[in-house]
N, C-alpha and C. Protein backbone atom coordinates (compact mmCIF):
# COMPACT_ATOMS: atom_id res chain seq x y z
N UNK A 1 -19.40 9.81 7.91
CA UNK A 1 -18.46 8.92 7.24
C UNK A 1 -18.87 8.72 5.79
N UNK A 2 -19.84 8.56 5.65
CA UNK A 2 -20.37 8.55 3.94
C UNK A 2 -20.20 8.99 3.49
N UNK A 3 -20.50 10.53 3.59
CA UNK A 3 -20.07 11.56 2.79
C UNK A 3 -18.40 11.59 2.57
N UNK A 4 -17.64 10.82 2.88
CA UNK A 4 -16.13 11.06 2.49
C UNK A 4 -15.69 9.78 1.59
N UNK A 5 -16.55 8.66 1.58
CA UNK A 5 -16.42 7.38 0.79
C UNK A 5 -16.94 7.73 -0.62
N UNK A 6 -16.26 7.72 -1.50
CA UNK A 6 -16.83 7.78 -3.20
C UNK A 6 -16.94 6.46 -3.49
N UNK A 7 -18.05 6.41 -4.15
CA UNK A 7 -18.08 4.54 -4.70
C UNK A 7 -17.30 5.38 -6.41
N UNK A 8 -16.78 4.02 -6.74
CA UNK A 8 -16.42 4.47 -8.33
C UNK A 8 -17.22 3.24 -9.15
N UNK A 9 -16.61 3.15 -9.79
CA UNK A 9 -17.59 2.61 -11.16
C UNK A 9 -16.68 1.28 -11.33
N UNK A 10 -15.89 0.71 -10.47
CA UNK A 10 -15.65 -0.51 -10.48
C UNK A 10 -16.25 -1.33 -9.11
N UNK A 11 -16.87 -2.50 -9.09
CA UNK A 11 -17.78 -3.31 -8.54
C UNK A 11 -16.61 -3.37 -7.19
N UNK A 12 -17.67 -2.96 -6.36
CA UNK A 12 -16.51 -3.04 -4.71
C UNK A 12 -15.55 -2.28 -4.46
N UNK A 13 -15.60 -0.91 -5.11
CA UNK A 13 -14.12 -0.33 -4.25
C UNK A 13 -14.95 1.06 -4.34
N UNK A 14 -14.56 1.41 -3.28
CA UNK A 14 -14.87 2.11 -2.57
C UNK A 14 -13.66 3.28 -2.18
N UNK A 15 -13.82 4.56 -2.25
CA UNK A 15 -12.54 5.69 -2.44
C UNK A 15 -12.40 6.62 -1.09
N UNK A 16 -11.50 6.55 -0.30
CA UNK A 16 -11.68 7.90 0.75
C UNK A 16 -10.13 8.92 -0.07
N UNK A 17 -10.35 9.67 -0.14
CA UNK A 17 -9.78 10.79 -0.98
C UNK A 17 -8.47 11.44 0.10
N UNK A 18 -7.60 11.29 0.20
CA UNK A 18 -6.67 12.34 1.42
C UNK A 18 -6.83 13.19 1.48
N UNK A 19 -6.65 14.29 0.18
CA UNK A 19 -7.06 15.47 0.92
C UNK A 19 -5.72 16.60 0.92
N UNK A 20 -5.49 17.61 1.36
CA UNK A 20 -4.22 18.27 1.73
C UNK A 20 -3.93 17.24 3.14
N UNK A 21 -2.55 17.63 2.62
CA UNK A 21 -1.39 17.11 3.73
C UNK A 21 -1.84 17.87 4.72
N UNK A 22 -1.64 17.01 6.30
CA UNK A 22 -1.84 18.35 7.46
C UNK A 22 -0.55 18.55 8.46
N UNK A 23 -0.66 19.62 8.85
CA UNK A 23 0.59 19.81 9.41
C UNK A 23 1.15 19.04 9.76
N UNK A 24 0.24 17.99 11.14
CA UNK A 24 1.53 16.98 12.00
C UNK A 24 0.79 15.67 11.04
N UNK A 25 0.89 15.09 10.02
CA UNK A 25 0.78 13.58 10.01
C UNK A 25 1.14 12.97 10.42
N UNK A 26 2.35 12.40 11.26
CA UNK A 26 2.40 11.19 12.33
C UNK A 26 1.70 11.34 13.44
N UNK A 27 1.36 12.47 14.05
CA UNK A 27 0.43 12.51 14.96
C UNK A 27 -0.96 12.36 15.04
N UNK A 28 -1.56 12.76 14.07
CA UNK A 28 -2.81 12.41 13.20
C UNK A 28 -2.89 10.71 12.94
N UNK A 29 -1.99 10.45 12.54
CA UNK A 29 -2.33 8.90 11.95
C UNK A 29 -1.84 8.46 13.27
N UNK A 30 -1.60 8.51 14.65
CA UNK A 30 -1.41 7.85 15.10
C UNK A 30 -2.03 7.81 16.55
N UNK A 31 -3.47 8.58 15.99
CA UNK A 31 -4.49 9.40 16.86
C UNK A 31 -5.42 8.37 17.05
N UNK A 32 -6.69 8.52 18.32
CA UNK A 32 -7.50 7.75 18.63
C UNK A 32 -8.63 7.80 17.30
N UNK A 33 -8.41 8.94 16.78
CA UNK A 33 -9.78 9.20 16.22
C UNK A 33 -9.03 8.72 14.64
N UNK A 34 -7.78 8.42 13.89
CA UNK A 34 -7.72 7.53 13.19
C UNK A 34 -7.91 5.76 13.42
N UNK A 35 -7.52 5.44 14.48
CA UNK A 35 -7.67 3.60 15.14
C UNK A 35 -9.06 3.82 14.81
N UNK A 36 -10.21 4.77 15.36
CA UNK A 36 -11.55 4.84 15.12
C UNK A 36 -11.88 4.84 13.54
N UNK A 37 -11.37 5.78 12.71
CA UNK A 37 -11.51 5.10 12.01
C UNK A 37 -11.52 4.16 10.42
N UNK A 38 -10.28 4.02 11.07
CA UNK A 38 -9.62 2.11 10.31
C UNK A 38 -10.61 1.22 11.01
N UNK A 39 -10.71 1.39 11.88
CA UNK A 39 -12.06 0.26 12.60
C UNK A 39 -13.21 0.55 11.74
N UNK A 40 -13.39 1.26 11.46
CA UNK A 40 -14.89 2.07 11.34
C UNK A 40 -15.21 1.70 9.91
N UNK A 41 -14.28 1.86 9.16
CA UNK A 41 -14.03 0.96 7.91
C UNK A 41 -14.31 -0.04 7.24
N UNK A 42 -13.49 -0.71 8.10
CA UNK A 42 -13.13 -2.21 7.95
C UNK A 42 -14.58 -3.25 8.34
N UNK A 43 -14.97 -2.40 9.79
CA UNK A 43 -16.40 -3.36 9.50
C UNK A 43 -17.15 -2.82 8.71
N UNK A 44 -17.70 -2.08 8.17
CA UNK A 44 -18.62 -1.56 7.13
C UNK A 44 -18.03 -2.24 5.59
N UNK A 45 -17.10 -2.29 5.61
CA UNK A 45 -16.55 -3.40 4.81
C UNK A 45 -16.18 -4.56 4.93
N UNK A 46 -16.66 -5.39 5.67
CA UNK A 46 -15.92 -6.24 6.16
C UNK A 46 -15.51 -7.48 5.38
N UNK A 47 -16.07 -7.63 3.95
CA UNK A 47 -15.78 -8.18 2.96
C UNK A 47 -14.90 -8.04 1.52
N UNK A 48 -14.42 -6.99 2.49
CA UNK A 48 -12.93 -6.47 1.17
C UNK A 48 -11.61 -6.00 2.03
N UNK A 49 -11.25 -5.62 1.49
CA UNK A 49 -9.29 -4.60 2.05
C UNK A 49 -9.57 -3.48 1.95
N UNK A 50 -8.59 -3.28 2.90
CA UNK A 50 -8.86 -1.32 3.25
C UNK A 50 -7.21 -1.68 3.02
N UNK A 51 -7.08 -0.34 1.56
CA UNK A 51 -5.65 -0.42 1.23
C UNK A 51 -5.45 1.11 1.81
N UNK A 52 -4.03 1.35 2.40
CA UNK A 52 -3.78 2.48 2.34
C UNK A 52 -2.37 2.70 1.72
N UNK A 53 -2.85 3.66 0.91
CA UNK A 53 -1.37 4.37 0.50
C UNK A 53 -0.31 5.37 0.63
N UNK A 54 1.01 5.31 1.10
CA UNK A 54 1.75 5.81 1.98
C UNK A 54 3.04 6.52 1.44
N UNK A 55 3.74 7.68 1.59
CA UNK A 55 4.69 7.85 1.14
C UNK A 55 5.78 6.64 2.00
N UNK A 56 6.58 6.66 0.61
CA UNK A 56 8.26 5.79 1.12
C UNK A 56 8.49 5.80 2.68
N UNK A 57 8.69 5.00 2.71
CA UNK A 57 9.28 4.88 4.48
C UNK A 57 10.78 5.79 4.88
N UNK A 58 11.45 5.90 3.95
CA UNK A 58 12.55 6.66 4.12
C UNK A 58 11.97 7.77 4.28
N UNK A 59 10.98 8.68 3.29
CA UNK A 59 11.07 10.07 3.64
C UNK A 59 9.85 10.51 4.62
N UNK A 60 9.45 10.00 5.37
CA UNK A 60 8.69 10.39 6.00
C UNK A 60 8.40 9.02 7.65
N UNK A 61 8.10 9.74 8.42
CA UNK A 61 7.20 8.68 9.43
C UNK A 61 6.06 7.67 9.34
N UNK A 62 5.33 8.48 8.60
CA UNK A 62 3.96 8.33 8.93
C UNK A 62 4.11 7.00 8.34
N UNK A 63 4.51 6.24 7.44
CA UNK A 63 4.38 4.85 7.10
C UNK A 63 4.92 3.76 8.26
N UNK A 64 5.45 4.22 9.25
CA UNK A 64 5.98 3.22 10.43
C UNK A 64 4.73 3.15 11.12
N UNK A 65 4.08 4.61 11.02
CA UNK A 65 2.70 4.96 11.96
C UNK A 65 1.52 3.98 11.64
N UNK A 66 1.50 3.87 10.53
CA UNK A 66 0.77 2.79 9.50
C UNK A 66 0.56 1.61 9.89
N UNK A 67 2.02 1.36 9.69
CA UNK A 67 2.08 -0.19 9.43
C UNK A 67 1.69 -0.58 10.72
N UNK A 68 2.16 0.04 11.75
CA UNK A 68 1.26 -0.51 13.52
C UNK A 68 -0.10 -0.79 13.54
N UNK A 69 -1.01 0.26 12.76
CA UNK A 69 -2.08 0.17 12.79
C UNK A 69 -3.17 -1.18 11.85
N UNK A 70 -1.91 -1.48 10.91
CA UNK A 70 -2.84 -2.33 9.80
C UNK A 70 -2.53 -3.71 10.01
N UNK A 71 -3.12 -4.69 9.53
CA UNK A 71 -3.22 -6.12 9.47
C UNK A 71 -2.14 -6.52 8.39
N UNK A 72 -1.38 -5.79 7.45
CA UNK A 72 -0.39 -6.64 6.01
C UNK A 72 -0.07 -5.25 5.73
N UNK A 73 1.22 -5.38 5.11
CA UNK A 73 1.92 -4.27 4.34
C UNK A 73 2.17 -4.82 2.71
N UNK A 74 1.86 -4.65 1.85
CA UNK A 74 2.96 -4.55 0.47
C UNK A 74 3.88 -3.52 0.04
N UNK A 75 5.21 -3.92 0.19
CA UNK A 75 5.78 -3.08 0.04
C UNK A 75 6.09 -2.93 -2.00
N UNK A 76 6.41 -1.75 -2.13
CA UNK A 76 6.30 -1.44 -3.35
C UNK A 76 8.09 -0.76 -3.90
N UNK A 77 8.79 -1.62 -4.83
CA UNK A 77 9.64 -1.09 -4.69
C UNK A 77 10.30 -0.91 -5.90
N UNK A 78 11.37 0.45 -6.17
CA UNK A 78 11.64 0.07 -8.00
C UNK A 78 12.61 -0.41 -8.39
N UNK A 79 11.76 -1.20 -9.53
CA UNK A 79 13.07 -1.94 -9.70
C UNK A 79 14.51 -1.62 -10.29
N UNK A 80 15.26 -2.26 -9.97
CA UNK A 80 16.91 -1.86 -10.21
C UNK A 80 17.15 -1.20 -9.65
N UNK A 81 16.35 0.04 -8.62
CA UNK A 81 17.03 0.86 -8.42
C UNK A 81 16.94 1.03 -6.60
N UNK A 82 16.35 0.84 -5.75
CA UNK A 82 15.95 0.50 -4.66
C UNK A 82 16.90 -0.87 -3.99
N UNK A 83 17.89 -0.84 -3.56
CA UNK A 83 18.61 -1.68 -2.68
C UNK A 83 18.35 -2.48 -2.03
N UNK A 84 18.58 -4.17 -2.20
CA UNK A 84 18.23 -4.80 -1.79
C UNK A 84 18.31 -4.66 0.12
N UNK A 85 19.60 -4.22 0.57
CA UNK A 85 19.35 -3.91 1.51
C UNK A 85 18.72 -3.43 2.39
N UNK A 86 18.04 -2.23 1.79
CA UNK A 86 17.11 -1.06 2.33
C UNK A 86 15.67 -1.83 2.11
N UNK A 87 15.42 -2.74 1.26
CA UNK A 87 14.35 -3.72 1.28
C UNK A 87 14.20 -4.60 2.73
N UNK A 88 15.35 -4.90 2.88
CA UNK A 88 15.61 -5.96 4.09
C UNK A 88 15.51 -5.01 5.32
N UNK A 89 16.01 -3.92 5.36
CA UNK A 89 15.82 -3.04 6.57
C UNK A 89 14.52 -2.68 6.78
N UNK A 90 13.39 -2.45 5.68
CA UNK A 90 12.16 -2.38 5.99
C UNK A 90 11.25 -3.42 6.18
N UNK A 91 11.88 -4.73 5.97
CA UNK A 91 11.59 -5.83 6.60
C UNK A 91 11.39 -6.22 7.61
N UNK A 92 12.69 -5.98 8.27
CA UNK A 92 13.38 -5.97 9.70
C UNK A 92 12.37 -4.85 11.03
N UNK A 93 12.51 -3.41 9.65
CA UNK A 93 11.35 -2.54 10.60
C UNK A 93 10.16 -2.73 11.02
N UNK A 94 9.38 -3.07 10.15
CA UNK A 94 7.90 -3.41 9.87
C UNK A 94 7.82 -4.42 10.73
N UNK A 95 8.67 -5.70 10.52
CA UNK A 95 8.11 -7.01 10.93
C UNK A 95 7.87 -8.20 10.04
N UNK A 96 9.16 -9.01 9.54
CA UNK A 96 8.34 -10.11 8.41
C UNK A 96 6.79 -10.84 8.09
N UNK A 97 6.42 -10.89 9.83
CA UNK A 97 5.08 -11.55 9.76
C UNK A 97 3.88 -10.87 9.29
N UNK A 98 4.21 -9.26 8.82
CA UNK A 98 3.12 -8.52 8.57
C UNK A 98 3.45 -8.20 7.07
N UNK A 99 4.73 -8.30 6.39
CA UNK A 99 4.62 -8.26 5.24
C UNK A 99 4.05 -9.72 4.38
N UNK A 100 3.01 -8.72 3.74
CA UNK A 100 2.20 -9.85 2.66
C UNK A 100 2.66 -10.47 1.31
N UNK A 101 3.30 -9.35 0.40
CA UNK A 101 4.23 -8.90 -0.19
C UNK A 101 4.80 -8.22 -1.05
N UNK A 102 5.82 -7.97 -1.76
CA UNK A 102 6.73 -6.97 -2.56
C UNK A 102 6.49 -7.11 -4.08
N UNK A 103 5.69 -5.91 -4.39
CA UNK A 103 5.53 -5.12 -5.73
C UNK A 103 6.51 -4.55 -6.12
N UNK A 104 7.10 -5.10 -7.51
CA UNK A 104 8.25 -3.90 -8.20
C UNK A 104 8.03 -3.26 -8.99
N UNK A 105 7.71 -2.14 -9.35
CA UNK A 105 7.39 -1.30 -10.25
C UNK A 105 8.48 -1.00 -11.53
N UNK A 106 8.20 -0.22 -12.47
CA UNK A 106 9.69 0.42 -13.22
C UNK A 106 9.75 -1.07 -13.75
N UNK A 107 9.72 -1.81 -14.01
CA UNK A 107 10.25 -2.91 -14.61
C UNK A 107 10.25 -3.30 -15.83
N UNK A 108 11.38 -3.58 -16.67
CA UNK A 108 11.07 -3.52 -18.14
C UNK A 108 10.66 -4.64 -18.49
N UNK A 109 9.51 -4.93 -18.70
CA UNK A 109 8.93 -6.09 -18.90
C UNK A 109 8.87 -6.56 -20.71
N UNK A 110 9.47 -5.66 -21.53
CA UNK A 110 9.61 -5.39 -23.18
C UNK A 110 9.87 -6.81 -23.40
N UNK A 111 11.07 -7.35 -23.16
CA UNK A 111 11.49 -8.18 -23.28
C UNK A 111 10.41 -9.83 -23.14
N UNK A 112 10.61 -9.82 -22.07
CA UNK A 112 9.48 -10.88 -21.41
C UNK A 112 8.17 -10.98 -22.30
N UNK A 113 7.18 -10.06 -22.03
CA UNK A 113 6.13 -10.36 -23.11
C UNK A 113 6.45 -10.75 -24.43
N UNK A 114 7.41 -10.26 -25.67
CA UNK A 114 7.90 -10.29 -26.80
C UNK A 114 8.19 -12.32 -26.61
N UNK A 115 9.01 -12.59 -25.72
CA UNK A 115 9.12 -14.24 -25.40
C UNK A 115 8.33 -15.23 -25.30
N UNK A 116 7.21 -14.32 -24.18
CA UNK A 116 5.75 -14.90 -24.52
C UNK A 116 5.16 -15.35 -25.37
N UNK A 117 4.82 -14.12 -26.19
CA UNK A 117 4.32 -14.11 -27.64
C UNK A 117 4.32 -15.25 -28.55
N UNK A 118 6.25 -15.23 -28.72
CA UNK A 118 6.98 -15.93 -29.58
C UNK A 118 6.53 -17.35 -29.32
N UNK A 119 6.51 -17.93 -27.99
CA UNK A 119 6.02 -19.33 -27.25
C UNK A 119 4.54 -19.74 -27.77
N UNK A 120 3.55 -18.55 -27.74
CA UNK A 120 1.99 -18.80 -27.96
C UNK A 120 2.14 -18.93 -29.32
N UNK A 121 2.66 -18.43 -30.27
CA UNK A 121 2.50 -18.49 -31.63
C UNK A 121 3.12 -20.26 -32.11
N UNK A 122 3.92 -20.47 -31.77
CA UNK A 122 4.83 -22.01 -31.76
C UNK A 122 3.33 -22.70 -31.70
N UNK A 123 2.49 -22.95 -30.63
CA UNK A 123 1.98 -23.90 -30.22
C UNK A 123 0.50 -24.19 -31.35
């Protein structure tokens, strides 16, 4: 297991690398010897988050496969352009009580900071 953990050069995080895609990923992630180890992990860490990162739930399985296995989801979504609906359907999928919560990416934030600014300089 060590040998696949990279420490990086920020204090506490710790890297497992994916790797090539393998043929069956929902079957893989939804294998004894992955539950082994996300367990395997988590206590050796047992003082941080084990994030995993997942393609979109629309184009693929393996993120339904996921979310069974983990303790919180954040879902990540862009903004303007991602449907509020299809937000709510992966709500509905997942489970509200396991979403932690919703990151929007893409967001033009130009505006907003420039307002900021304008406010700190006033005072």
């Amino acid at each position: 297991m060590s040998s696949l953990l990279l420490k990086t050069s920020v204090k506490r995080l710790t890297v497992m690398p994916g790797g090539k895609p393998p043929y069956n990923p929902s079957e893989l992630l939804s294998s004894e010897k992955m539950s082994a180890l996300l367990k395997d992990v988590q206590s050796r860490y047992n003082d941080r988050y084990t994030v995993i990162d997942s393609p979109p739930p629309k184009l693929t399985a393996e993120t339904s496969v996921i979310a069974r296995q983990v303790d919180g989801v954040l879902l990540v979504v862009k903004y303007g352009s991602t449907p509020r609906k299809e937000v709510a359907e992966l709500i509905d999928i997942i489970g509200k009580d396991k979403i932690l919560g919703i990151i929007t990416n893409w967001a033009d934030t130009s505006n907003t900071y420039r307002l900021y600014r304008k406010h700190i300089r006033r005072k």
